[in-house]
Protein backbone atom coordinates (compact mmCIF):
# COMPACT_ATOMS: atom_id res chain seq x y z
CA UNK A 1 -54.70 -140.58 -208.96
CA UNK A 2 -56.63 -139.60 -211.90
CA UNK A 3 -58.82 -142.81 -211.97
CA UNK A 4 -59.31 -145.32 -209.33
CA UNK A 5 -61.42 -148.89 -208.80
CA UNK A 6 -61.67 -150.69 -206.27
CA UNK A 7 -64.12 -153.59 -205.03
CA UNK A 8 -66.93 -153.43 -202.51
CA UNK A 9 -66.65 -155.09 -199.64
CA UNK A 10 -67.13 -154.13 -195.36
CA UNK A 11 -64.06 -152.05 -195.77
CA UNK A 12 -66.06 -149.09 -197.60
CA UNK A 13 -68.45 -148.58 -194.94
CA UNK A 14 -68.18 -145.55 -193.21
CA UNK A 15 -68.45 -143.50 -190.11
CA UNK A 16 -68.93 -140.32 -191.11
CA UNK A 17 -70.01 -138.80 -194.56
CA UNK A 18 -67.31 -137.64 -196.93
CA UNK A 19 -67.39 -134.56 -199.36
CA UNK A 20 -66.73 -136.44 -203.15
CA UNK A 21 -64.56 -134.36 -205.67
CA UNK A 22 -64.54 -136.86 -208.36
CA UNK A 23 -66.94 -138.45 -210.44
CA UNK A 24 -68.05 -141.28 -208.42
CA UNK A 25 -70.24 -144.49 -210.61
CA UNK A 26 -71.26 -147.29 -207.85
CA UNK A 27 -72.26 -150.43 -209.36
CA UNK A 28 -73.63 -153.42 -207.53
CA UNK A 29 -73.84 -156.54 -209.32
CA UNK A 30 -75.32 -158.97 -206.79
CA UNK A 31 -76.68 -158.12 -203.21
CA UNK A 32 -77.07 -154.56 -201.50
CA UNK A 33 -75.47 -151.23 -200.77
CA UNK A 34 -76.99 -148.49 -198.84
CA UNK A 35 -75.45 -145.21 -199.01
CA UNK A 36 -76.37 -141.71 -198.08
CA UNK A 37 -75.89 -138.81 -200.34
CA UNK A 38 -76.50 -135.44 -199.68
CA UNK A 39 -79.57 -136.44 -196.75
CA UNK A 40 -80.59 -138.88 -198.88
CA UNK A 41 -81.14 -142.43 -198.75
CA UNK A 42 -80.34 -145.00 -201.79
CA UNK A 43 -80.09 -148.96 -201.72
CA UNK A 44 -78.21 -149.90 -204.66
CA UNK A 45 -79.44 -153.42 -205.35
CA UNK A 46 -78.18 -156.50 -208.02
CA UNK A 47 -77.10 -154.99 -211.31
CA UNK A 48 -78.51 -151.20 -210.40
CA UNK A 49 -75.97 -148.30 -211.11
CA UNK A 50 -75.51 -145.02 -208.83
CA UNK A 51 -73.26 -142.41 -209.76
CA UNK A 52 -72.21 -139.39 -207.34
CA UNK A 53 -71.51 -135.99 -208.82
CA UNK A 54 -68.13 -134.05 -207.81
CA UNK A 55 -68.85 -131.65 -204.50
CA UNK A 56 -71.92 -134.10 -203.10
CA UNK A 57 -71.43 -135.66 -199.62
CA UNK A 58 -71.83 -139.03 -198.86
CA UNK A 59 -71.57 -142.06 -196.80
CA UNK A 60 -71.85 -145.55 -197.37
CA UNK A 61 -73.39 -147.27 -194.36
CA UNK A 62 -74.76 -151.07 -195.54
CA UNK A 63 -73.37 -153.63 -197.50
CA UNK A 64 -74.79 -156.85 -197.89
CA UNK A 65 -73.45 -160.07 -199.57
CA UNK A 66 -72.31 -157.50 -202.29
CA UNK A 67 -70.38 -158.20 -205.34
CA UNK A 68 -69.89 -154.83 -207.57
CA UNK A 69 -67.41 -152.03 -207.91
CA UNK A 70 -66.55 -148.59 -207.00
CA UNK A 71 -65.38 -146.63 -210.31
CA UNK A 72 -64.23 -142.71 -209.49
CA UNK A 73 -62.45 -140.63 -211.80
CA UNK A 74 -61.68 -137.20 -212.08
CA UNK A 75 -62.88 -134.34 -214.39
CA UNK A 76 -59.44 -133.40 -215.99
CA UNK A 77 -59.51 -137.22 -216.66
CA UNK A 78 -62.60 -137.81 -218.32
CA UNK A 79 -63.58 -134.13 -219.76
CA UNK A 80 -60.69 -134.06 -222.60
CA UNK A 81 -63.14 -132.30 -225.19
CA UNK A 82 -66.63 -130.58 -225.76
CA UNK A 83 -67.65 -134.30 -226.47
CA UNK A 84 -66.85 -135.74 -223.60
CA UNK A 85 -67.96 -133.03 -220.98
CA UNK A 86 -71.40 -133.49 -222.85
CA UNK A 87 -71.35 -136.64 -221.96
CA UNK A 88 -70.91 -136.97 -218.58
CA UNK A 89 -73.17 -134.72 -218.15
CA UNK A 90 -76.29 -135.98 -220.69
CA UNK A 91 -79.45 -136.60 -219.27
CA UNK A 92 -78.13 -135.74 -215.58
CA UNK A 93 -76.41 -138.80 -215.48
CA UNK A 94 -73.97 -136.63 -212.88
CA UNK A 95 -75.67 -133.92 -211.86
CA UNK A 96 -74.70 -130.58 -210.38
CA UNK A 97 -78.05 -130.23 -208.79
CA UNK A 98 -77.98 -133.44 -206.59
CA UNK A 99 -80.35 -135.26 -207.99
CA UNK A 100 -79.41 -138.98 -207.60
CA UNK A 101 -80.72 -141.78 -209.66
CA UNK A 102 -81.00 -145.13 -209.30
CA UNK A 103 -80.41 -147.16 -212.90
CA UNK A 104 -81.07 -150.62 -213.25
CA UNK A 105 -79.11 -152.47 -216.10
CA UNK A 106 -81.71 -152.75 -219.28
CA UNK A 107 -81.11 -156.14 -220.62
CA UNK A 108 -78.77 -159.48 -220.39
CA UNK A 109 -76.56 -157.99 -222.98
CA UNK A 110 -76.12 -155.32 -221.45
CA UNK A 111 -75.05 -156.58 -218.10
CA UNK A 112 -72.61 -158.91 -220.21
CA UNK A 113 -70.94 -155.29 -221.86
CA UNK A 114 -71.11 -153.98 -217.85
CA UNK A 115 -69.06 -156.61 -217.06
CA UNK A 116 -66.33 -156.57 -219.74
CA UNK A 117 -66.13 -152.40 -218.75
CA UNK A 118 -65.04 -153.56 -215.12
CA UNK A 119 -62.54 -156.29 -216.39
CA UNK A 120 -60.70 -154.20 -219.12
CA UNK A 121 -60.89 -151.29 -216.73
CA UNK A 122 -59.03 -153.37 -213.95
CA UNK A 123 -56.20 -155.41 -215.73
CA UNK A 124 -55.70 -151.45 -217.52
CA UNK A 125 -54.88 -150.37 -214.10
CA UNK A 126 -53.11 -153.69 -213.09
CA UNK A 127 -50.63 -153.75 -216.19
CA UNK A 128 -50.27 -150.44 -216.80
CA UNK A 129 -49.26 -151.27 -220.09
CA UNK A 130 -48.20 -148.79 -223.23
CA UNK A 131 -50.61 -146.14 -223.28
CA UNK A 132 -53.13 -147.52 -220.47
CA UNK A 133 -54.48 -144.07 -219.91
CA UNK A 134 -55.78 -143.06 -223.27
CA UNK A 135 -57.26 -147.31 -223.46
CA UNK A 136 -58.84 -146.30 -219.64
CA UNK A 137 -60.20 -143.56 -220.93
CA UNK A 138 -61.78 -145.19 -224.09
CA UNK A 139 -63.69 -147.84 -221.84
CA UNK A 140 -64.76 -145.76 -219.05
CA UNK A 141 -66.42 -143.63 -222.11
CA UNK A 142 -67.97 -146.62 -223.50
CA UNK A 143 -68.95 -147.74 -219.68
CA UNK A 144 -70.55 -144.17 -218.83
CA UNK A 145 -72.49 -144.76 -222.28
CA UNK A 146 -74.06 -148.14 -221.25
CA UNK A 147 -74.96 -146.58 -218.19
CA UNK A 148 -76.54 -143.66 -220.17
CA UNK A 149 -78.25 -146.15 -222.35
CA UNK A 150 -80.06 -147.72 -219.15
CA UNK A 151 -81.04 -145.08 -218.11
CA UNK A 152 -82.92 -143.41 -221.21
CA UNK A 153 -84.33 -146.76 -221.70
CA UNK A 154 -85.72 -146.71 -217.72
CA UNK A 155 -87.04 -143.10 -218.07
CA UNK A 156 -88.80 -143.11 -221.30
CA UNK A 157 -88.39 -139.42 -221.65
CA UNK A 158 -86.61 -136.91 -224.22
CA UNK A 159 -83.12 -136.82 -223.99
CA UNK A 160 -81.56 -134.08 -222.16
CA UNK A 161 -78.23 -132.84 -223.60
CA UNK A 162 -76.46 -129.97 -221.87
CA UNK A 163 -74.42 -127.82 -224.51
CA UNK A 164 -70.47 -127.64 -223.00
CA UNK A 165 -70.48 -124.29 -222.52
CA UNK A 166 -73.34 -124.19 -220.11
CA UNK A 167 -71.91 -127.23 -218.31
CA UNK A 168 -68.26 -124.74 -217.92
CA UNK A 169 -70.27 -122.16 -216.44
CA UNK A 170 -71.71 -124.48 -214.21
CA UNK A 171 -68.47 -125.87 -212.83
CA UNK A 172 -67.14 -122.27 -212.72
CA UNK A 173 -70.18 -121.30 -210.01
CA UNK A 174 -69.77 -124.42 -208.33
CA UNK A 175 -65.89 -123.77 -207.57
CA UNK A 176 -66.41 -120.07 -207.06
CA UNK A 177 -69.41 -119.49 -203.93
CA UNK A 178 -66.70 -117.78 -201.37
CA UNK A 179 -65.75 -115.10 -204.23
CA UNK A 180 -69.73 -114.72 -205.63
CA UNK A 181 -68.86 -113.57 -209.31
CA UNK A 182 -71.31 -111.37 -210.97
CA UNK A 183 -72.72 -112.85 -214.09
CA UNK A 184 -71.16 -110.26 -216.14
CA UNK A 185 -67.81 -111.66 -214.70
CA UNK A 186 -68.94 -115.06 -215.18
CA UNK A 187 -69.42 -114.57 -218.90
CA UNK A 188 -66.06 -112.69 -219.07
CA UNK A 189 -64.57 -115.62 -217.98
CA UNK A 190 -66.45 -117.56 -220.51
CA UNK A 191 -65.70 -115.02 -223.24
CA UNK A 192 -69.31 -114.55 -224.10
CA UNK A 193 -71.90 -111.67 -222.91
CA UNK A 194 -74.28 -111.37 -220.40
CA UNK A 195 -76.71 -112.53 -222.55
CA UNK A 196 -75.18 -115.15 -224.21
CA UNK A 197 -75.04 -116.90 -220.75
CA UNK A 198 -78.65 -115.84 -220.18
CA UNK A 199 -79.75 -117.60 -223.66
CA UNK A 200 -77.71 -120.44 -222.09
CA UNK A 201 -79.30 -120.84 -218.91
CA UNK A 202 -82.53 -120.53 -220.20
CA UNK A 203 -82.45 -123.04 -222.83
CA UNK A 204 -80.80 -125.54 -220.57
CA UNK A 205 -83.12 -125.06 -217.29
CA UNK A 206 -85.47 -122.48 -218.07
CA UNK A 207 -84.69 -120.42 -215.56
CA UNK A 208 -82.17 -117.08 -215.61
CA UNK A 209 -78.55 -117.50 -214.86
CA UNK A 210 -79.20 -115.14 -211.47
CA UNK A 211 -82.05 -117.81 -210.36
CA UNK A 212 -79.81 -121.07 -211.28
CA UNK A 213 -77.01 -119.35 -209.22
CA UNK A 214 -78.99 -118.89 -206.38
CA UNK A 215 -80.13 -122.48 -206.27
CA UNK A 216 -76.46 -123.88 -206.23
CA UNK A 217 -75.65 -121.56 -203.35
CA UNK A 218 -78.91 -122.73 -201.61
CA UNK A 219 -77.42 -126.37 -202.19
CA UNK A 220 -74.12 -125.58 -201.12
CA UNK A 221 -75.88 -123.78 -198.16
CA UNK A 222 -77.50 -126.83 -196.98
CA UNK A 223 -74.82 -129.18 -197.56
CA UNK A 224 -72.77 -126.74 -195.40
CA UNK A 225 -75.29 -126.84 -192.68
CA UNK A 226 -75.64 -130.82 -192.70
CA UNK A 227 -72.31 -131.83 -192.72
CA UNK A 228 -69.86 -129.55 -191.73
CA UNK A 229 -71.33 -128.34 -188.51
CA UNK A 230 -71.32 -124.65 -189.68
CA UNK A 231 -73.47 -121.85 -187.78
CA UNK A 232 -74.81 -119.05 -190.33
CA UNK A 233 -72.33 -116.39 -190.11
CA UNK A 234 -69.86 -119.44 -190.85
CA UNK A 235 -71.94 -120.65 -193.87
CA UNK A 236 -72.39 -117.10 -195.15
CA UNK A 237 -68.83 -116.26 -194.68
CA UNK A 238 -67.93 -119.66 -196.67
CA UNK A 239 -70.50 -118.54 -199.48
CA UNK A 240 -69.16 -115.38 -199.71
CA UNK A 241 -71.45 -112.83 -198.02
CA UNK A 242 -69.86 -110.78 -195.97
CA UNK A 243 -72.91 -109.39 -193.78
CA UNK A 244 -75.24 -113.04 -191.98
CA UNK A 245 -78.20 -110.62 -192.36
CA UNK A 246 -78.35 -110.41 -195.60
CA UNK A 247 -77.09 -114.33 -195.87
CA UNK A 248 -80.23 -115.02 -193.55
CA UNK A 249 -82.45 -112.96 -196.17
CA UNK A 250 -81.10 -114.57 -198.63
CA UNK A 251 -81.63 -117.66 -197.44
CA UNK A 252 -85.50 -117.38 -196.61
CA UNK A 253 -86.47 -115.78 -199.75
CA UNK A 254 -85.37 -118.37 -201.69
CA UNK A 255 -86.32 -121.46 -199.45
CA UNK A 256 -89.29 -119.60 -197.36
CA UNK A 257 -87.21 -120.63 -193.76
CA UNK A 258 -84.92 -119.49 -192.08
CA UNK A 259 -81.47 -119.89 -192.07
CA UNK A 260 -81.63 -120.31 -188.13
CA UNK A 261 -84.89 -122.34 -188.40
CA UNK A 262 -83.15 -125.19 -191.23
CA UNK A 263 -79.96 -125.63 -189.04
CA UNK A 264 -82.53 -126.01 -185.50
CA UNK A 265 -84.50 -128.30 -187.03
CA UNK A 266 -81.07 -129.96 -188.06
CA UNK A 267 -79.91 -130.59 -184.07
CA UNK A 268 -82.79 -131.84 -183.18
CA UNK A 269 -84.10 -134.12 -186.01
């Protein structure tokens, strides 16, 4: 399914962490949720929001006296238009470089709107009445606002708003490590030049494309290593380098350890 929510309760708690491929907004309205995302730690506490981007692992371990909902949707669902994608995306709410944030709701009012977002959103999936879809997708816009809203108003910080087509790329390097595009065949697929895409990258991170690539495949790397149990050649083979050499080279230049030396201190943390 496209969309799904469900309530919080002991059910959600789990044994093992989970690879997410949807876009995953956790809100806890009274008590406490602890979760783990990508080797990190969060406790979600009354009227906080935490949203998990598509490709993270995680694992919810606590829950205590919680009342609050579990929101996950997918891109195809949300993403309909330039507008939308930016959206999603705006001020990291979901971001494709794991950083997680916890956002606490700004104001009374605003905990009132929260709450209408989670009823309308349920009795839309409940009924589904005439056209529930395009109504679900209408409040889950105005939802993922609200939650923007908290946030900018937590930060206090200029607005960061990702242009579309950098966000594309993005997701096209994130669903692509085993076959390691080039950038030139990146932007081909884009339908822009090389340095297009590098005017791109720059403006939205300030680093080149080749340097932002090599930090998602350092992610990926380490999420690989945490959860999945890989040795290097498997992790290298899975990122798309055929020799573990040049994987392990890889590796240390751009973390200054070893590919051997992260997944040992792994086994015996």
């Amino acid at each position: 399914m496209t969309i799904n929510l469900k309530e919080i309760d002991d059910k959600i708690v789990m044994a093992d962490a989970e690879r997410q491929y949807k876009f995953v907004l956790v809100y806890c309205k009274t008590g406490q949720v602890k979760v783990d995302i990508d080797n990190q730690s969060y406790v979600i506490e009354q009227r906080q929001f935490l949203t998990i981007t598509p490709k993270q692992f995680y694992q919810f371990t606590e829950i205590t006296n919680c009342e609050g909902y579990i929101l996950e949707f997918t891109y195809d669902f949300f993403c309909k238009d330039e507008k939308s994608t930016e959206l999603i995306y705006h001020n990291g709410l979901f971001c494709h470089f794991g950083l997680n944030e916890l956002i606490t709701i700004s104001d009374e009012d605003s905990f009132l709107r929260t709450e209408s977002y989670f009823d309308a959103i349920k009795n839309e999936l409940e009924s589904k009445f005439f056209e529930y879809e395009t109504s679900l997708h209408s409040i889950v816009k105005l939802l993922v606002v609200e939650v923007s809203r908290c946030k900018i108003i937590q930060q206090q910080r200029p607005l960061y708003k990702p242009d579309a087509l950098f966000l594309q790329f993005l997701n096209l390097v994130r669903d692509g490590f085993e076959k390691r595009p080039t950038i030139k065949e990146y932007a081909v697929q884009l339908n822009i030049t090389e340095q297009k895409l590098n005017e791109l990258t720059k403006k939205n991170t300030g680093e080149t494309t080749q340097q932002l690539i090599n930090d998602l495949i350092i992610l990926e790397a380490k999420r690989l290593f945490n959860y999945e149990n890989l040795n290097v050649k498997q992790v290298a083979y899975q990122l798309g380098f055929d020799d573990a050499h040049y994987f392990s080279r890889f590796f240390k230049k751009q973390t200054a350890t070893r590919a051997k030396d992260h997944l040992r201190s792994l086994l015996t943390s």
